[in-house]
Protein backbone atom coordinates (compact mmCIF):
# COMPACT_ATOMS: atom_id res chain seq x y z
CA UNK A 1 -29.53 4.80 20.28
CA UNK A 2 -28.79 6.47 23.70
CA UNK A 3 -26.27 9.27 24.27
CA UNK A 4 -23.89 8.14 27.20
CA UNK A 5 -23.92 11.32 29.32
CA UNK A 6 -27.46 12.92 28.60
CA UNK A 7 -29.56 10.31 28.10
CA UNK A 8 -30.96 11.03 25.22
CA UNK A 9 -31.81 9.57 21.81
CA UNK A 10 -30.15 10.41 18.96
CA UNK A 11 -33.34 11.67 17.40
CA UNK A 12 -33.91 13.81 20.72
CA UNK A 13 -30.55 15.85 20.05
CA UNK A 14 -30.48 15.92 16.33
CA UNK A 15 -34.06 18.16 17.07
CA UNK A 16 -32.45 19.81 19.69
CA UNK A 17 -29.77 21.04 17.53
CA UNK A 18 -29.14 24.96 18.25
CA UNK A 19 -27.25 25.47 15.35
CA UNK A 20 -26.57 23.93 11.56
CA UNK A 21 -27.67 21.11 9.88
CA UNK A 22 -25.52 18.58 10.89
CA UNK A 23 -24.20 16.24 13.15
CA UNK A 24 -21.04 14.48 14.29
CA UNK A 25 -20.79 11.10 15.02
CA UNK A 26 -18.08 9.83 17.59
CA UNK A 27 -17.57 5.97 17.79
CA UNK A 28 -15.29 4.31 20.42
CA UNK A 29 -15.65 0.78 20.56
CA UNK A 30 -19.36 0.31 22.20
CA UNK A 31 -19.96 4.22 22.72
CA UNK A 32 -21.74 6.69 21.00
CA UNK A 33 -21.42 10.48 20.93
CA UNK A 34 -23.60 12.45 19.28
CA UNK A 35 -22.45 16.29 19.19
CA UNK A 36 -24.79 18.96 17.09
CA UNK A 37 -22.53 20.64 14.85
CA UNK A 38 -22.60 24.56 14.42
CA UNK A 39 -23.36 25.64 10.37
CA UNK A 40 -20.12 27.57 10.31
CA UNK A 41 -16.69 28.04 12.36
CA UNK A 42 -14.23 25.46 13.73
CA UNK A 43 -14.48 23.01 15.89
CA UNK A 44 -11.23 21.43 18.36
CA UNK A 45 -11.37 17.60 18.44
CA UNK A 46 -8.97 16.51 21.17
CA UNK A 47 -8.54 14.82 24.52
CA UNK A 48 -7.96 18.10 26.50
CA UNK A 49 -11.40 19.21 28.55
CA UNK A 50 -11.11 22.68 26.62
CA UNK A 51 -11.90 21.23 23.42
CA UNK A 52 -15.43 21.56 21.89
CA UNK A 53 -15.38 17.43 20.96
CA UNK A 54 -13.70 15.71 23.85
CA UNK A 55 -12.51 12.20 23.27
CA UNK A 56 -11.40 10.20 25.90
CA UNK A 57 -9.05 7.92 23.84
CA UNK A 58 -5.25 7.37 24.77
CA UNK A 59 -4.94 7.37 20.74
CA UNK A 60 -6.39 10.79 20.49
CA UNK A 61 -3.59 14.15 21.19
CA UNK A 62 -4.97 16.65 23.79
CA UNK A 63 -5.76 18.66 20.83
CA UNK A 64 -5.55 16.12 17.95
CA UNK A 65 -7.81 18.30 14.71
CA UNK A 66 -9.96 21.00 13.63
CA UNK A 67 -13.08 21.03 11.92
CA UNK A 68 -13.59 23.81 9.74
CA UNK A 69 -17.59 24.21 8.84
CA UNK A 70 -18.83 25.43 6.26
CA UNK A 71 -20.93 24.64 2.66
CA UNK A 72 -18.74 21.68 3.16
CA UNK A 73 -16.95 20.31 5.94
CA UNK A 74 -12.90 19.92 6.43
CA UNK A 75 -10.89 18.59 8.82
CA UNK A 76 -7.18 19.74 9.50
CA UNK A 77 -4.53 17.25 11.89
CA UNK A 78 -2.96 19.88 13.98
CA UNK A 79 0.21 17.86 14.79
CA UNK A 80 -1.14 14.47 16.51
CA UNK A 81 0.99 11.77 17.98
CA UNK A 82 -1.55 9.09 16.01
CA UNK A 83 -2.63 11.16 13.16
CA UNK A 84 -5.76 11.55 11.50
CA UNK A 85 -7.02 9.28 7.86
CA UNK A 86 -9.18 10.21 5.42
CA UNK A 87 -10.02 8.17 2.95
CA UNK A 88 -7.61 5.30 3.95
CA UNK A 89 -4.72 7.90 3.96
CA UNK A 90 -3.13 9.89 7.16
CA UNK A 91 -3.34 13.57 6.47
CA UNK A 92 -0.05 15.14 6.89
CA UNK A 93 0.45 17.92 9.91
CA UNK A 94 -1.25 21.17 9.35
CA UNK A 95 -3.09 20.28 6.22
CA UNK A 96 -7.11 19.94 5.07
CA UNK A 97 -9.23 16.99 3.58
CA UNK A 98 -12.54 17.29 2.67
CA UNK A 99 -15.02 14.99 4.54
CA UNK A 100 -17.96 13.53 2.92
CA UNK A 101 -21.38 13.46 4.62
CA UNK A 102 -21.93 9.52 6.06
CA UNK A 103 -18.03 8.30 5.25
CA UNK A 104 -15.90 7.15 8.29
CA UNK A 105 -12.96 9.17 9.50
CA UNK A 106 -10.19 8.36 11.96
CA UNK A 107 -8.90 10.10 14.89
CA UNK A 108 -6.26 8.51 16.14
CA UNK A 109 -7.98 5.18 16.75
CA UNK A 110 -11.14 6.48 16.95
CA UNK A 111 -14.09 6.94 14.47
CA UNK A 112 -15.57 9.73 13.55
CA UNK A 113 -18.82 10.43 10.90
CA UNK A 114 -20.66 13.19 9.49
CA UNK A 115 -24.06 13.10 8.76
CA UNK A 116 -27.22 15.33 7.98
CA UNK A 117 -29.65 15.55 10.74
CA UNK A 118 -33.57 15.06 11.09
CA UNK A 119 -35.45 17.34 9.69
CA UNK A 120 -32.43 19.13 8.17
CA UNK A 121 -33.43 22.04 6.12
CA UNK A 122 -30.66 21.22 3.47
CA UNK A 123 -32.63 17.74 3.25
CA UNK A 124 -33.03 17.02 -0.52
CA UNK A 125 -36.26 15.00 -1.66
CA UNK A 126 -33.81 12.49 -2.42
CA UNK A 127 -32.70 12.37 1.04
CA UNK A 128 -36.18 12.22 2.54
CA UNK A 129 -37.23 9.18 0.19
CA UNK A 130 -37.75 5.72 1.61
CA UNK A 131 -34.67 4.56 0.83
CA UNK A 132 -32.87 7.55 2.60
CA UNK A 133 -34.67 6.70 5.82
CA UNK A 134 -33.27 2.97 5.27
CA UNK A 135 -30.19 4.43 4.54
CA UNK A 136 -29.49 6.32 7.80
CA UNK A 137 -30.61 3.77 9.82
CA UNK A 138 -28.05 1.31 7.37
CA UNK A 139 -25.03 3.90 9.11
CA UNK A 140 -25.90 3.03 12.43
CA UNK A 141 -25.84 -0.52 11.48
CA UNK A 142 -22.47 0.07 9.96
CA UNK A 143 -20.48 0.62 12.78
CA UNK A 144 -20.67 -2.85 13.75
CA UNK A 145 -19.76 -6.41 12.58
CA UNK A 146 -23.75 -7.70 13.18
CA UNK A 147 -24.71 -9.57 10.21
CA UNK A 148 -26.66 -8.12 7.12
CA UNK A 149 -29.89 -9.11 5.31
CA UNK A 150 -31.08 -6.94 2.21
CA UNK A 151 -34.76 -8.54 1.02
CA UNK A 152 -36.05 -6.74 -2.38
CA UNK A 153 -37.56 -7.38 -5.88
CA UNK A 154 -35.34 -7.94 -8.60
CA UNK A 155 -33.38 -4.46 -9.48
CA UNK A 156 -34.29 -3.03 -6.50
CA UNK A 157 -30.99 -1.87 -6.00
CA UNK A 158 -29.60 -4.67 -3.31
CA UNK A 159 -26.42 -5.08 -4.17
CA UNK A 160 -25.72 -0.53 -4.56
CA UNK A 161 -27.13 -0.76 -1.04
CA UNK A 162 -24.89 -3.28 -0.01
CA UNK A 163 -22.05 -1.06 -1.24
CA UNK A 164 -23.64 1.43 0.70
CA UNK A 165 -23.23 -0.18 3.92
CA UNK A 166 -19.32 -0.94 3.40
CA UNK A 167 -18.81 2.77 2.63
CA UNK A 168 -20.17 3.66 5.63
CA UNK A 169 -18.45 1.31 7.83
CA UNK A 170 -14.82 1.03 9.35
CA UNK A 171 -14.02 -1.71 6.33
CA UNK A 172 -14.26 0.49 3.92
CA UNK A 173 -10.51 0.75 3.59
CA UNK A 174 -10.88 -2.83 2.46
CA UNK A 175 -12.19 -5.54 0.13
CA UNK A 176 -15.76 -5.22 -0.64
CA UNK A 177 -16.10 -8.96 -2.53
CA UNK A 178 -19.22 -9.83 -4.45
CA UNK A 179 -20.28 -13.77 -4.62
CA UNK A 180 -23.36 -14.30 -6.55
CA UNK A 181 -24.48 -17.79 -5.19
CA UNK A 182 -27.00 -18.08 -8.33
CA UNK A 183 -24.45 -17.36 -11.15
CA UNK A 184 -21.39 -20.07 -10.27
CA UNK A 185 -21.90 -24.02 -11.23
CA UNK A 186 -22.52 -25.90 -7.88
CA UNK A 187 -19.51 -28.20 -8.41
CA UNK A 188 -17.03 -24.84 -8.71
CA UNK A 189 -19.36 -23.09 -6.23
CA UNK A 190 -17.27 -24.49 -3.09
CA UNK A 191 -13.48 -24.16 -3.84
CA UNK A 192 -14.98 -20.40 -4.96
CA UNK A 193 -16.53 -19.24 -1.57
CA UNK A 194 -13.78 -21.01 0.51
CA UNK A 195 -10.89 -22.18 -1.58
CA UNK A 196 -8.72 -24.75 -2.74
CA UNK A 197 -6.05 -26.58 -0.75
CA UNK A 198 -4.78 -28.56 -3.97
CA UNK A 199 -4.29 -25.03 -5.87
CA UNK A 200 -3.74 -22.98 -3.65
CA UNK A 201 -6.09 -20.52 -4.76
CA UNK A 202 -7.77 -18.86 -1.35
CA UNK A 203 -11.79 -18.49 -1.72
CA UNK A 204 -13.87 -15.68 -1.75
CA UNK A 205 -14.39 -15.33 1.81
CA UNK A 206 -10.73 -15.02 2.67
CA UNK A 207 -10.32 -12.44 -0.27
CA UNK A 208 -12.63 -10.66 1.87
CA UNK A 209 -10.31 -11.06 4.83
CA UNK A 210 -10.96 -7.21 6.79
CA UNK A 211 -13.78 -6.46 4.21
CA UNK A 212 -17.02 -6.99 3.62
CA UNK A 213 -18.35 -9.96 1.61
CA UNK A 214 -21.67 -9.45 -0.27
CA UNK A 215 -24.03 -13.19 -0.96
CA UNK A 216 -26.09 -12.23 -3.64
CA UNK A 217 -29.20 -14.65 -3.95
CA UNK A 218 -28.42 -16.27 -0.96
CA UNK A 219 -31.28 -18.72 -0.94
CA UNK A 220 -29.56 -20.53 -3.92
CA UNK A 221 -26.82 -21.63 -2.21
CA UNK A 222 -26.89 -25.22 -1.89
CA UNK A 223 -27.80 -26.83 1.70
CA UNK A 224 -24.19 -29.24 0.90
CA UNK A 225 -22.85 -25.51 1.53
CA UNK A 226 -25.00 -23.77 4.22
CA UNK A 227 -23.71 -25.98 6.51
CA UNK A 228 -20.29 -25.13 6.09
CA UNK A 229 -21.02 -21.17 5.61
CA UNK A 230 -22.53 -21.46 8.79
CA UNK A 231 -19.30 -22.78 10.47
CA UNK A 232 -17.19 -20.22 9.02
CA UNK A 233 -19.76 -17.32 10.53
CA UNK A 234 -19.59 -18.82 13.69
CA UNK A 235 -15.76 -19.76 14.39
CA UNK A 236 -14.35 -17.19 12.30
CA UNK A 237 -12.02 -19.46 9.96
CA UNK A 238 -12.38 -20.84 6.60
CA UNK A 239 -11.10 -24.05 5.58
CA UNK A 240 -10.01 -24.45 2.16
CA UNK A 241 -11.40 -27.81 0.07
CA UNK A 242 -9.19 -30.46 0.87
CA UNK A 243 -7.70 -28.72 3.61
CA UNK A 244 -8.09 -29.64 7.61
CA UNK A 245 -6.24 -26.42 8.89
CA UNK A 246 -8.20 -23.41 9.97
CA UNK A 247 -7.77 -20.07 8.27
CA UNK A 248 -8.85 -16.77 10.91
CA UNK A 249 -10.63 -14.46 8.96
CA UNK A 250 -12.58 -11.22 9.50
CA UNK A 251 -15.39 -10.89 7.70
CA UNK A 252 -18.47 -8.78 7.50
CA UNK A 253 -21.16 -10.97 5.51
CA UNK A 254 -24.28 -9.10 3.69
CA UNK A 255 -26.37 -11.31 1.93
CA UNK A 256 -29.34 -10.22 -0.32
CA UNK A 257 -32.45 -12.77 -1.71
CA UNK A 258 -35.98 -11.74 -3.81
CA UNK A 259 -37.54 -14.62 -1.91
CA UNK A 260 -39.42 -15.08 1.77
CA UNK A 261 -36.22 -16.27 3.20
CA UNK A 262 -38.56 -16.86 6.46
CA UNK A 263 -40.58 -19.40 4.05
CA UNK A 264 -37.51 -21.17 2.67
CA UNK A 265 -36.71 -21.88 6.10
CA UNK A 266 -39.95 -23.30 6.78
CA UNK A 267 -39.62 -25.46 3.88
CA UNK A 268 -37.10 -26.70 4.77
CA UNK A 269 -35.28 -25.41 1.38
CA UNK A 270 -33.29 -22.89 4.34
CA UNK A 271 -31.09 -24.01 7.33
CA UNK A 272 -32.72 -21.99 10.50
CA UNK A 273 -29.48 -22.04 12.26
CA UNK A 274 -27.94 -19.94 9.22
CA UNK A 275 -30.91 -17.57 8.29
CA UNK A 276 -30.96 -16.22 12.00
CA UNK A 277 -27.32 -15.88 11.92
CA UNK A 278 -27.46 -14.14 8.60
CA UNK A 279 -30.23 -11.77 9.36
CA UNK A 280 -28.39 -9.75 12.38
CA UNK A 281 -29.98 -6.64 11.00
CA UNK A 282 -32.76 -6.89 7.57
CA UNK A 283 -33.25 -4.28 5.28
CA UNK A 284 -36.68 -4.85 2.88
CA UNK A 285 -35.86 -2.06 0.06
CA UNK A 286 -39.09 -0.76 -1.38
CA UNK A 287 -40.26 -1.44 -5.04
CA UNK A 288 -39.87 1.73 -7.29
CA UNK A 289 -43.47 1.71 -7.68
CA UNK A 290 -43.68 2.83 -4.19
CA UNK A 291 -41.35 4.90 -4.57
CA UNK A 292 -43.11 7.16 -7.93
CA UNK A 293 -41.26 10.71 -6.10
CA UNK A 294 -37.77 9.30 -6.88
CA UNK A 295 -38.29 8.21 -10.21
CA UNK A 296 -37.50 11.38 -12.19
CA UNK A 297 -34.94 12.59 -9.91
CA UNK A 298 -33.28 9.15 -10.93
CA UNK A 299 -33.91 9.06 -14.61
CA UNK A 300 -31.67 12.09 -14.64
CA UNK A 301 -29.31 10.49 -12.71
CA UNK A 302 -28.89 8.08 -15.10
CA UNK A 303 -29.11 9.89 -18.39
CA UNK A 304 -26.70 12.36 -17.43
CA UNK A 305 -24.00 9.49 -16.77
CA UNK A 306 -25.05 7.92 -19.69
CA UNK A 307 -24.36 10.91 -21.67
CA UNK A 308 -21.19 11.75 -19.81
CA UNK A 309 -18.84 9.01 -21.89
CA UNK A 310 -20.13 10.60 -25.46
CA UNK A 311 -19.57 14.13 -24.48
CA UNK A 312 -23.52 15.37 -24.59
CA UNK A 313 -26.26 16.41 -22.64
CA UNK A 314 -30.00 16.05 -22.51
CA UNK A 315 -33.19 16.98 -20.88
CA UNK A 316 -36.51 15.08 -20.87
CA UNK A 317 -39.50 16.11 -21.98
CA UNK A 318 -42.75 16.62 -20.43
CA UNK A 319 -44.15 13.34 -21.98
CA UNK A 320 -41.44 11.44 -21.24
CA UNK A 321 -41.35 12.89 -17.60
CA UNK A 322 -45.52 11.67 -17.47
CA UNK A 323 -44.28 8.09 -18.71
CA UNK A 324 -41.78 7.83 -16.86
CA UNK A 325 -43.61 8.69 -13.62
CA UNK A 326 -46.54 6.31 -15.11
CA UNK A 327 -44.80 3.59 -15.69
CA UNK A 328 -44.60 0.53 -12.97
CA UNK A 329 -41.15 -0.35 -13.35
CA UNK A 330 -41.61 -4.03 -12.71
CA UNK A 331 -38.06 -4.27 -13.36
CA UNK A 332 -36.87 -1.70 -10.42
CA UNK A 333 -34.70 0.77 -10.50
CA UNK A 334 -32.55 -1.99 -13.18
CA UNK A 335 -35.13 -1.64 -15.84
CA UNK A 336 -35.14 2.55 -15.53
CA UNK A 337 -31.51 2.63 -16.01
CA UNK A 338 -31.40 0.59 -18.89
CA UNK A 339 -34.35 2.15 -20.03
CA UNK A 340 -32.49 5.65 -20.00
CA UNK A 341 -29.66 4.62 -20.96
CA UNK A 342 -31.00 3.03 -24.46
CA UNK A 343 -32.50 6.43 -24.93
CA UNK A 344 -29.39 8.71 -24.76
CA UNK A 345 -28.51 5.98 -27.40
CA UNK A 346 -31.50 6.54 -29.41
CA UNK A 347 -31.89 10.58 -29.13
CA UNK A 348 -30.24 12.62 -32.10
CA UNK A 349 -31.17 15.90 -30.50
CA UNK A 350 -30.67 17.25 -26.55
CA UNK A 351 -34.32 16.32 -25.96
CA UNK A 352 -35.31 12.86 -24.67
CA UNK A 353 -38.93 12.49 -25.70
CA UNK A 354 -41.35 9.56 -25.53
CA UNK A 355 -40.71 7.55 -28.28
CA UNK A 356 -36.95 7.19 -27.13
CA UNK A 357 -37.68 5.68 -24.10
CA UNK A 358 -40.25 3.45 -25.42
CA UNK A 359 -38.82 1.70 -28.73
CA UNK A 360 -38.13 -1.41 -28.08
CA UNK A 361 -39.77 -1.30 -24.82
CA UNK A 362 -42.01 -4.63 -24.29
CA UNK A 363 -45.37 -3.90 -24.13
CA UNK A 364 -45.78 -5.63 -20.60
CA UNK A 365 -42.66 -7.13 -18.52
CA UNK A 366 -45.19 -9.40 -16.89
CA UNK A 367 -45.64 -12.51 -19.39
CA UNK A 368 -49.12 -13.55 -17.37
CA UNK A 369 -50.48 -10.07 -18.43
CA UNK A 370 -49.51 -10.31 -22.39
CA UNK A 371 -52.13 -11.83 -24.49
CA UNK A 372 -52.33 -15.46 -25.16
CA UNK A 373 -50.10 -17.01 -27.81
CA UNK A 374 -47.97 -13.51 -27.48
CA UNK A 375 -44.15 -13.72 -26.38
CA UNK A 376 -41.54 -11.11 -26.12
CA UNK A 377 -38.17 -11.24 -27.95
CA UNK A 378 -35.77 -8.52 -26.89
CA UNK A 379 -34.05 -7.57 -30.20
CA UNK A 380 -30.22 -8.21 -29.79
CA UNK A 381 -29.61 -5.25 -30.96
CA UNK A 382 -31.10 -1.25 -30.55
CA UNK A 383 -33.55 -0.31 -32.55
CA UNK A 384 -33.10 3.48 -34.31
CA UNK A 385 -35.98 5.85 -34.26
CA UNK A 386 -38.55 6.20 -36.69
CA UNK A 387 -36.84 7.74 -40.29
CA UNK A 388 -32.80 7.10 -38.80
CA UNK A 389 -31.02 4.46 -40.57
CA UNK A 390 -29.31 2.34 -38.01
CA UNK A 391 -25.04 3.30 -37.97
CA UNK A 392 -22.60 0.26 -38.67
CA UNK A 393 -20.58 -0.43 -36.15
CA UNK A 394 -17.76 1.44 -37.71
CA UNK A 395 -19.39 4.37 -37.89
CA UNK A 396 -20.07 4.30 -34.14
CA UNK A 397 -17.43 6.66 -31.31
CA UNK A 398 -15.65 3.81 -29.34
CA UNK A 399 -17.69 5.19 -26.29
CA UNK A 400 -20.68 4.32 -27.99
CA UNK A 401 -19.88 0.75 -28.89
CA UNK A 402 -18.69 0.23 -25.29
CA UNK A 403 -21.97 1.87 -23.48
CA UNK A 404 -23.50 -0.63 -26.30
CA UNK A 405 -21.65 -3.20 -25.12
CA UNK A 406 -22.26 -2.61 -21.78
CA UNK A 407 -26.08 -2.86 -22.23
CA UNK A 408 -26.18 -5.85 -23.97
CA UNK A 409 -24.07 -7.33 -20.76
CA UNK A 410 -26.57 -6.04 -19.18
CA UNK A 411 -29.80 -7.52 -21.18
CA UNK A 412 -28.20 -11.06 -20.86
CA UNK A 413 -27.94 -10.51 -17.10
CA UNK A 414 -31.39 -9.79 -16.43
CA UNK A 415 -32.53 -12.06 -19.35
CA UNK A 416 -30.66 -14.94 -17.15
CA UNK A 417 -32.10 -13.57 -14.07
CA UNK A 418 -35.55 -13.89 -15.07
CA UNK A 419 -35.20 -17.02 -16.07
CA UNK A 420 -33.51 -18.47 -13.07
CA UNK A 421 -30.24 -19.11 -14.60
CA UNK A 422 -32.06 -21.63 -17.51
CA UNK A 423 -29.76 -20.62 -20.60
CA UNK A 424 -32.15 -21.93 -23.29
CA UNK A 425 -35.30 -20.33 -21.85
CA UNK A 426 -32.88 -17.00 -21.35
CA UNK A 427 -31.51 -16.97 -25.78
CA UNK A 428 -35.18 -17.28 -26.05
CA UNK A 429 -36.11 -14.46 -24.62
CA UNK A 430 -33.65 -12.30 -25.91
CA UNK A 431 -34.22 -13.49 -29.25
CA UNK A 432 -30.82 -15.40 -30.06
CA UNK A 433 -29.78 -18.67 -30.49
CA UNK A 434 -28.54 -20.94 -27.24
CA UNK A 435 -24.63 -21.02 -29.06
CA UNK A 436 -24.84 -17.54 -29.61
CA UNK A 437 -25.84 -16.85 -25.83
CA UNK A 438 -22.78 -19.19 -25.00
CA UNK A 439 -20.53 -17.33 -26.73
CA UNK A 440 -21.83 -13.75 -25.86
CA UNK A 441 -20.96 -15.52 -22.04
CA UNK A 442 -17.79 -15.98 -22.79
CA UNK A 443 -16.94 -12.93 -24.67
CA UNK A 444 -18.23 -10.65 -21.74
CA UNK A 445 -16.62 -13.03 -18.64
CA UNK A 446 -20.05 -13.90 -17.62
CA UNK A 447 -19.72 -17.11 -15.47
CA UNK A 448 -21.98 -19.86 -16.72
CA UNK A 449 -24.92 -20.37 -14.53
CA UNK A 450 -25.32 -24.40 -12.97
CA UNK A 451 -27.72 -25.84 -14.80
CA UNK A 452 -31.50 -25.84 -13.87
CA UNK A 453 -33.90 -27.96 -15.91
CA UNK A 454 -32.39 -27.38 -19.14
């Protein structure tokens, strides 16, 4: 990225810093500013050649704001013509709102972000890991419309990064909509992602009308579709089923896949036309075995909001810390969370040790590793530790059932994942009957996969 006035790259200034750890980021339609931000004072955002962050915008007052720098960074509208939003709402005169490091901010019409700089000496591991360095180049991306492509292993966290990239962008006042192209029955998977003229109903797409809209498993969508997801991309409008009128819409579309999309294509399983038009920018998220340094760092993460809902707190032990860092997480960053969370289930005391994170754990996720004749049946429900009788479900706080609940969502999920939507193959592995699967499906609002070799 080149800096309009000095020539230089962003990573050229951010090292040239004098002062602080941090950066501003000025947007204006195609142009860039980068200005080095001091580690403490204020800084005058305005029009008017005396301020310290000039913006040449007829939206923007002569002196429009103030930063105030600190630990954390504020910004104060000073009386503007066009005020100043945070967080989707305009601050009133002469008061403060706390900014958050890589979150748009307006200026009048302009954009304005804060982010950490290279090298930063307040730079957490966390925000030196692989998928921090994705990350900041995700907020350059952000500023734009261009197209997104997110390519990772299943639980890789695709979807969080998705998120990611709406938060950071000028939509993120709006609609971030989720379509999982894998999860709705071909014949419903139309009217869904662009409407229905008979009903009424708008699609997907125009629900994401100023947003974002996020194609998870995009290489299921059927080619009887691609075609007409391609149309929308390129004119812009959306035509409901049964409909010959022409809908504008604004959309941002992210799509995510676990597969070569490049050899989908080539296989003619993929339109070309659409995968170059979908992959304006691609983002190939690491495996968490590559990524062993973030592992513990996230376990926490996870146990502590696990915890949060029943009102306790834990730490992990040493052996569980050596597991965890061990462990090859075939399942991503998906199978550590639920992982964790079954063990604040499972832990009586405020110590998370071994044994809690491995009951119930299979053996081997991958079933061409297990011994011959051997097959894994995840138990449908938790089992206790060693010596605990297991509590009714009387007996269990309402948080409990619900976090419960929630991870037994979450088993049919990845269950159905794994087994590419096949419901028979998925009650199998979790150890319950096909009718019982059915109904957990509808008792959770899970949409019923198309069917796939059943």
């Amino acid at each position: 990225m080149i800096d309009d006035e000095t020539g230089a790259t962003t990573e050229q200034i951010d090292r040239e810093a004098p002062f602080g750890d941090r950066v501003l980021l000025v947007i204006d339609g195609a142009a860039l500013q980068v200005v080095p931000m001091p580690g403490a004072g204020t800084l005058t955002i305005g029009r008017a050649s005396k301020c310290d962050v000039v913006i040449d915008s007829g939206s923007v007052s002569r002196h429009h704001a103030n930063l105030l720098l600190g630990t954390e960074v504020q910004i104060a509208d000073v009386g503007s013509s066009n005020g100043t939003t945070v967080d989707s709402v305009r601050l009133p005169p002469n008061t403060t709102a706390k900014l958050t490091i890589g979150v748009p901010f307006l200026v009048g019409a302009v954009t304005l972000m804060v982010q950490n700089r290279a090298g930063s000496r307040r730079e957490t591991a966390a925000k030196a890991s692989q998928l921090a360095a994705l990350e900041q180049s995700a907020a350059r991306i952000a500023i734009g419309k261009l197209a997104v492509l997110i390519v990772g292993e299943t639980g890789v966290g695709k979807e969080r990064f998705a998120e990611r990239i709406h938060e950071m962008s000028p939509r993120r006042p709006a609609s971030f909509v989720r379509i999982n192209c894998s999860a709705i029955s071909e014949p419903l998977l139309e009217a869904e992602l662009f409407g229905s003229d008979q009903t009424g109903k708008p699609g997907m797409l125009e629900a994401a009308d100023g947003g974002t809209a996020f194609l998870s498993d995009v290489d299921q969508l059927p080619q009887s579709l691609q075609q007409k997801l391609l149309r929308v991309l390129e004119d812009g409008a959306v035509r409901r089923v049964g409909s010959a009128r022409a809908r504008a819409i604004d959309v941002r579309v992210i799509s995510s896949t676990s597969k070569d999309l490049q050899g989908e294509v080539d296989q003619n399983r993929f339109r070309r036309d659409l995968f170059f038009r979908i992959a304006g920018a691609t983002f190939v998220l690491p495996a968490l075995r590559e990524r062993k340094d973030e592992v513990i760092p996230l376990a926490e993460q996870f146990v502590a909001s696990a915890a949060g809902p029943i009102g306790r707190s834990f730490t992990l032990s040493e052996d569980a810390r050596q597991w965890l860092s061990s462990h090859d997480w075939p399942g991503n960053i998906r199978e550590l969370r639920n992982a964790c969370e079954r063990a604040v289930l499972l832990a009586t005391g405020p110590m998370i040790d071994l044994h809690h994170l491995t009951v119930g754990f299979p053996t081997e996720a991958d079933p061409n590793k297990r011994p011959p004749g051997q097959r894994f049946r995840s138990s449908p429900t938790i089992p206790p530790p060693m010596g605990i009788s297991a509590p009714s479900a009387a007996d269990m706080p309402t948080q409990v059932r619900a976090t419960v609940a929630e991870l037994e969502k979450q088993r049919i999920l990845e269950a159905l994942e794994r087994c590419a939507g096949n419901q028979t193959r998925a009650a199998e592995m979790l150890g319950i009957s096909r009718r019982t699967l059915i109904n957990r499906l509808d008792e959770y609002g899970i949409a019923r996969p198309r069917k796939r070799d059943e």
